[in-house]
Protein backbone atom coordinates (compact mmCIF):
# COMPACT_ATOMS: atom_id res chain seq x y z
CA UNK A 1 -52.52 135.01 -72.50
CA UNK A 2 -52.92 136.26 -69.06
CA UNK A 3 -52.71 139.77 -68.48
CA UNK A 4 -50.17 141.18 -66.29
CA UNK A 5 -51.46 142.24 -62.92
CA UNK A 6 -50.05 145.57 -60.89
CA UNK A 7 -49.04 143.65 -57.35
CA UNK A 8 -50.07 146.64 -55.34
CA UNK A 9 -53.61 147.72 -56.52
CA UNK A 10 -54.22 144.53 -58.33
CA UNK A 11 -55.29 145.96 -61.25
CA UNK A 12 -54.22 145.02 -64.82
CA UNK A 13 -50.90 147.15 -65.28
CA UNK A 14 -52.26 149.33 -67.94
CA UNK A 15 -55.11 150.86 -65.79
CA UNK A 16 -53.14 150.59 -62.28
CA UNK A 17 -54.36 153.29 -60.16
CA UNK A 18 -51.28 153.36 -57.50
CA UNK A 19 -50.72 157.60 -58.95
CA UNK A 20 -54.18 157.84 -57.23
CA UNK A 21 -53.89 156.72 -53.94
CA UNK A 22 -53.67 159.13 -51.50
CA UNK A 23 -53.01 158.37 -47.55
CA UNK A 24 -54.88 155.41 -46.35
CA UNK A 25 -57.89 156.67 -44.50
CA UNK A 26 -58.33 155.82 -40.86
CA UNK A 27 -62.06 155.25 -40.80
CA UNK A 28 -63.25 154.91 -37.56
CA UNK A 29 -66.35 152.52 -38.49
CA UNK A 30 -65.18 149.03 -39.73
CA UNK A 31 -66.65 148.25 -43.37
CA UNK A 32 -67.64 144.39 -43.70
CA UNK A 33 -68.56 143.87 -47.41
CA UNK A 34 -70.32 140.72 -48.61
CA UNK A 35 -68.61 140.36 -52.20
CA UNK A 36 -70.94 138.59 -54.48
CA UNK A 37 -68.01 136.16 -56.44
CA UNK A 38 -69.18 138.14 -59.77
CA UNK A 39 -67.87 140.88 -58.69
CA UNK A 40 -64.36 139.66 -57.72
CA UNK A 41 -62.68 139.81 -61.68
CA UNK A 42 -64.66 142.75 -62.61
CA UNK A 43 -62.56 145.56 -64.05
CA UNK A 44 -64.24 148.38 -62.57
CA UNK A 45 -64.22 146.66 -59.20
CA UNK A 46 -64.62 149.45 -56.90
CA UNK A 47 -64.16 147.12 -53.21
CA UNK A 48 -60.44 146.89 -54.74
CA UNK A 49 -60.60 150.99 -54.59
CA UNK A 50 -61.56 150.72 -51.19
CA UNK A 51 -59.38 148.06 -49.96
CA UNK A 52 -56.39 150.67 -51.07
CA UNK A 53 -57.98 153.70 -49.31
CA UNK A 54 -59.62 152.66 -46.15
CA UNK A 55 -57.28 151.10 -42.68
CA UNK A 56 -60.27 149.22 -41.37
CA UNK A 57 -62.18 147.25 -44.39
CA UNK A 58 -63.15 143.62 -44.24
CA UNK A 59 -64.17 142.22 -47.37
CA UNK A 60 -65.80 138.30 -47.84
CA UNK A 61 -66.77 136.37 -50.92
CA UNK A 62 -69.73 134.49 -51.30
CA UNK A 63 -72.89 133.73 -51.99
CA UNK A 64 -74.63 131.23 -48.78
CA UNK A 65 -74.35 131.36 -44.92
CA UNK A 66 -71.55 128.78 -45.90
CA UNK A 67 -69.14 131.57 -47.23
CA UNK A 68 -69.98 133.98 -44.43
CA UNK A 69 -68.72 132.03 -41.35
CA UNK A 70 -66.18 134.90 -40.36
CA UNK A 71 -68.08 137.51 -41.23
CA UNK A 72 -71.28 136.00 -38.95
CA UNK A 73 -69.12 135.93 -36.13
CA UNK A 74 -68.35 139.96 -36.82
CA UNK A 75 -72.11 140.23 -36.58
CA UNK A 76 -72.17 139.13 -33.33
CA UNK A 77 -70.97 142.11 -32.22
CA UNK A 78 -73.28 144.54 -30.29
CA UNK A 79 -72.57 147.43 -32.00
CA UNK A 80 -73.32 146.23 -36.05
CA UNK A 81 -75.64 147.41 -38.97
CA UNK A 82 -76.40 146.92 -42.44
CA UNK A 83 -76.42 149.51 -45.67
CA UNK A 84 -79.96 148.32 -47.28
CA UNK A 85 -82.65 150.35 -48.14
CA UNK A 86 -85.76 147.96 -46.48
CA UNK A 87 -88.67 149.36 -45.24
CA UNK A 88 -87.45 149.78 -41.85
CA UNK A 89 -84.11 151.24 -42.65
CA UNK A 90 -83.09 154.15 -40.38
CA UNK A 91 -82.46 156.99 -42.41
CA UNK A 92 -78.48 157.91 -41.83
CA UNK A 93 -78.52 161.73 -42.18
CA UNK A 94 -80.78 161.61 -39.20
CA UNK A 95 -78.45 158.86 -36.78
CA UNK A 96 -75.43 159.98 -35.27
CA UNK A 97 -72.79 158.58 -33.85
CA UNK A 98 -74.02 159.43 -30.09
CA UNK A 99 -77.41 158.48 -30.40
CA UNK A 100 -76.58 154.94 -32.46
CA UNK A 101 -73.26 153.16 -31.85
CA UNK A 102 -72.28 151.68 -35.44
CA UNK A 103 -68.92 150.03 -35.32
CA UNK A 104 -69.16 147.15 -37.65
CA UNK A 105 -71.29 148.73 -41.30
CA UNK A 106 -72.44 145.68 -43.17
CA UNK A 107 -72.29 146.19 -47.31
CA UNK A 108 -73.78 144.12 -49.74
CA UNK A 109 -71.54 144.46 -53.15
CA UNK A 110 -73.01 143.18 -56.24
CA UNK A 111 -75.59 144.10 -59.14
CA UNK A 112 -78.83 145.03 -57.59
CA UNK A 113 -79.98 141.63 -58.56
CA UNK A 114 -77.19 139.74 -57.07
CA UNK A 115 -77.33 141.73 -53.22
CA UNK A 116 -80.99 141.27 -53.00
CA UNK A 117 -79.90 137.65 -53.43
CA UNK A 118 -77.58 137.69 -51.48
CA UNK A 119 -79.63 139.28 -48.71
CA UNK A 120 -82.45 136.61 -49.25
CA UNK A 121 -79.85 133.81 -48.65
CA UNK A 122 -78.51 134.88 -46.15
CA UNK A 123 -81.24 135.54 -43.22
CA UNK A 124 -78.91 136.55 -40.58
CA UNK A 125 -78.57 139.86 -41.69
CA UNK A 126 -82.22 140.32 -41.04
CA UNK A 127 -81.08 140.09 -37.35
CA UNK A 128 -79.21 143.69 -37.80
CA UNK A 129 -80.52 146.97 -38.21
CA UNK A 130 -80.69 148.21 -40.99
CA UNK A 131 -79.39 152.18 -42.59
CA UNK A 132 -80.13 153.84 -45.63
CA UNK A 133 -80.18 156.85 -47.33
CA UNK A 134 -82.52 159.87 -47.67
CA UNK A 135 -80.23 162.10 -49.87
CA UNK A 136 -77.64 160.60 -51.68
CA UNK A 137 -74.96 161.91 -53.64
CA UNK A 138 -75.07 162.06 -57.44
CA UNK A 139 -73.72 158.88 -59.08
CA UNK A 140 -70.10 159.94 -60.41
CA UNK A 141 -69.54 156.32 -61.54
CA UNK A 142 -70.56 157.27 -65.23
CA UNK A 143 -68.48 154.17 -66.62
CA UNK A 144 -70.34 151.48 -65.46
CA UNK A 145 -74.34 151.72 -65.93
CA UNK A 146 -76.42 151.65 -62.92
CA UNK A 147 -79.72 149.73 -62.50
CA UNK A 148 -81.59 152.56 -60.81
CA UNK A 149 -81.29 156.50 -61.01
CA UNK A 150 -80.63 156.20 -57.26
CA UNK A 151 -78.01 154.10 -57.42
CA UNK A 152 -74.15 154.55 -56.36
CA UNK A 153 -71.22 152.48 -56.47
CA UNK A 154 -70.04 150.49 -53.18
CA UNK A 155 -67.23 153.14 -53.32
CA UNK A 156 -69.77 156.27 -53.20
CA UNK A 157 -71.78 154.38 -50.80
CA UNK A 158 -69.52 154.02 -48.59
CA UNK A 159 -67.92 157.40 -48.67
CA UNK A 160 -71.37 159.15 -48.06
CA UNK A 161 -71.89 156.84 -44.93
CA UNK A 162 -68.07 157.65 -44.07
CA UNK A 163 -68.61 161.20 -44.17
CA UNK A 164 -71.99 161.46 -42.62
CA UNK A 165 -71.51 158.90 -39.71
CA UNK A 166 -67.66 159.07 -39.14
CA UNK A 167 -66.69 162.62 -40.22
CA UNK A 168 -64.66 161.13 -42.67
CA UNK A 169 -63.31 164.00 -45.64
CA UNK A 170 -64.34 161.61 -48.75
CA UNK A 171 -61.92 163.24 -50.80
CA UNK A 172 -59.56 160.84 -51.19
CA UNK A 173 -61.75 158.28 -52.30
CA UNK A 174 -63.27 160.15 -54.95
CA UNK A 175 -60.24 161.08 -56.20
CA UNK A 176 -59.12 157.08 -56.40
CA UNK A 177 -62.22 156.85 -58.41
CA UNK A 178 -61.71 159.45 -60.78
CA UNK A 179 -58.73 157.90 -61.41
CA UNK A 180 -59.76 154.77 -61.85
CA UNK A 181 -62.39 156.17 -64.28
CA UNK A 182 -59.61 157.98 -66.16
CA UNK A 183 -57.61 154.69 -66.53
CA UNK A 184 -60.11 152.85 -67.63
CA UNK A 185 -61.15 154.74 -70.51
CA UNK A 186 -57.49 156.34 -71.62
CA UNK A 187 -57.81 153.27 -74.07
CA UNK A 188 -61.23 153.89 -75.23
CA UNK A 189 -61.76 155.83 -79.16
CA UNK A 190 -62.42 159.55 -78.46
CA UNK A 191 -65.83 158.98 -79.47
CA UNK A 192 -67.06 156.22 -76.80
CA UNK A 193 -64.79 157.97 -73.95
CA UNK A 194 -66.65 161.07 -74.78
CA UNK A 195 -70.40 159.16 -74.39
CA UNK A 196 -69.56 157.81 -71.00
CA UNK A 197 -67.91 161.16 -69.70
CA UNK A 198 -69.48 163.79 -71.05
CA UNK A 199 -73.23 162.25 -70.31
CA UNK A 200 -74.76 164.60 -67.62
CA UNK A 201 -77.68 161.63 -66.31
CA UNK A 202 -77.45 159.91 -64.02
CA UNK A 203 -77.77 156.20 -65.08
């Protein structure tokens, strides 16, 4: 049987988050995230979270240039770059807004495995430059394990670029994911909710 599906935040009506939004953020800096399809049913989906939070957010499933077509077209845009840590990556504490112009940031949202795919199939995005980060935020995302100690959630990843680049007080974002966390494991035995919120390292 299907489960029933909240119509505003789109997620199952058990663990809706719609308590947890706050004001929709007016970020100045479109987001363009390539979805890998994978991630599209996932439960702990956090695009969805930002899709809710953020005014200017363009999201785009897929996997080949095929799926992309609107979201090449964005890239034509003077002004674009991508989040991906390649060896050329421009650190972002150290760009600002008035020495590079970013108005279009290009995500990749997926496993590790699945964006370095999807960055290998799709050689356009070679064509922009590319951001990264030099000191990250600590992984809050303690519910869903994360390939690398390094690693943060499209959500987090976002917000840091949001509040480095744009200004942006990430507040309200991390408190959308704190309560998705806390809806997603209201259900769980004491025991297991325990191991995933209590654990101090970062996975």
């Amino acid at each position: 049987m299907k489960r029933s599906t909240c119509k505003n935040c789109h997620f199952s009506v058990k663990t809706c988050v719609c308590d947890h939004i706050s004001n929709v953020l007016a970020n100045k800096t479109h987001l363009v995230v390539l979805q890998h399809p994978s991630e599209v049913t996932a439960a702990k989906n956090t695009v969805r979270l930002l899709s809710l939070q953020l005014k200017n957010i363009h999201v785009f499933v897929g996997e080949t240039p095929s799926d992309f077509v609107d979201a090449q077209a964005i890239a034509k845009h003077n002004h674009c770059a991508l989040l991906y840590p390649g060896e050329n990556a421009a650190s972002i504490e150290n760009t600002t807004s008035e020495e590079t112009r970013i108005d279009y940031l290009f995500v990749l949202d997926g496993t590790w495995k699945k964006t370095h795919k999807l960055a290998m199939l799709n050689p356009w995005l070679n064509e922009l430059p590319q951001i990264s980060f030099n000191s990250a935020p600590k992984n809050q995302y303690k519910i869903r394990k994360a390939e690398q100690k390094y690693s943060l959630s499209t959500l987090e990843a976002c917000a840091y670029f949001l509040t480095v680049y744009d200004g942006i007080d990430p507040k309200p974002l991390y408190k959308l994911l704190q309560g998705m966390i806390t809806e997603q494991t209201k259900f769980m035995p004491p025991h297991v909710r325990e191991r995933y919120l209590d654990n101090d390292d970062s996975a």
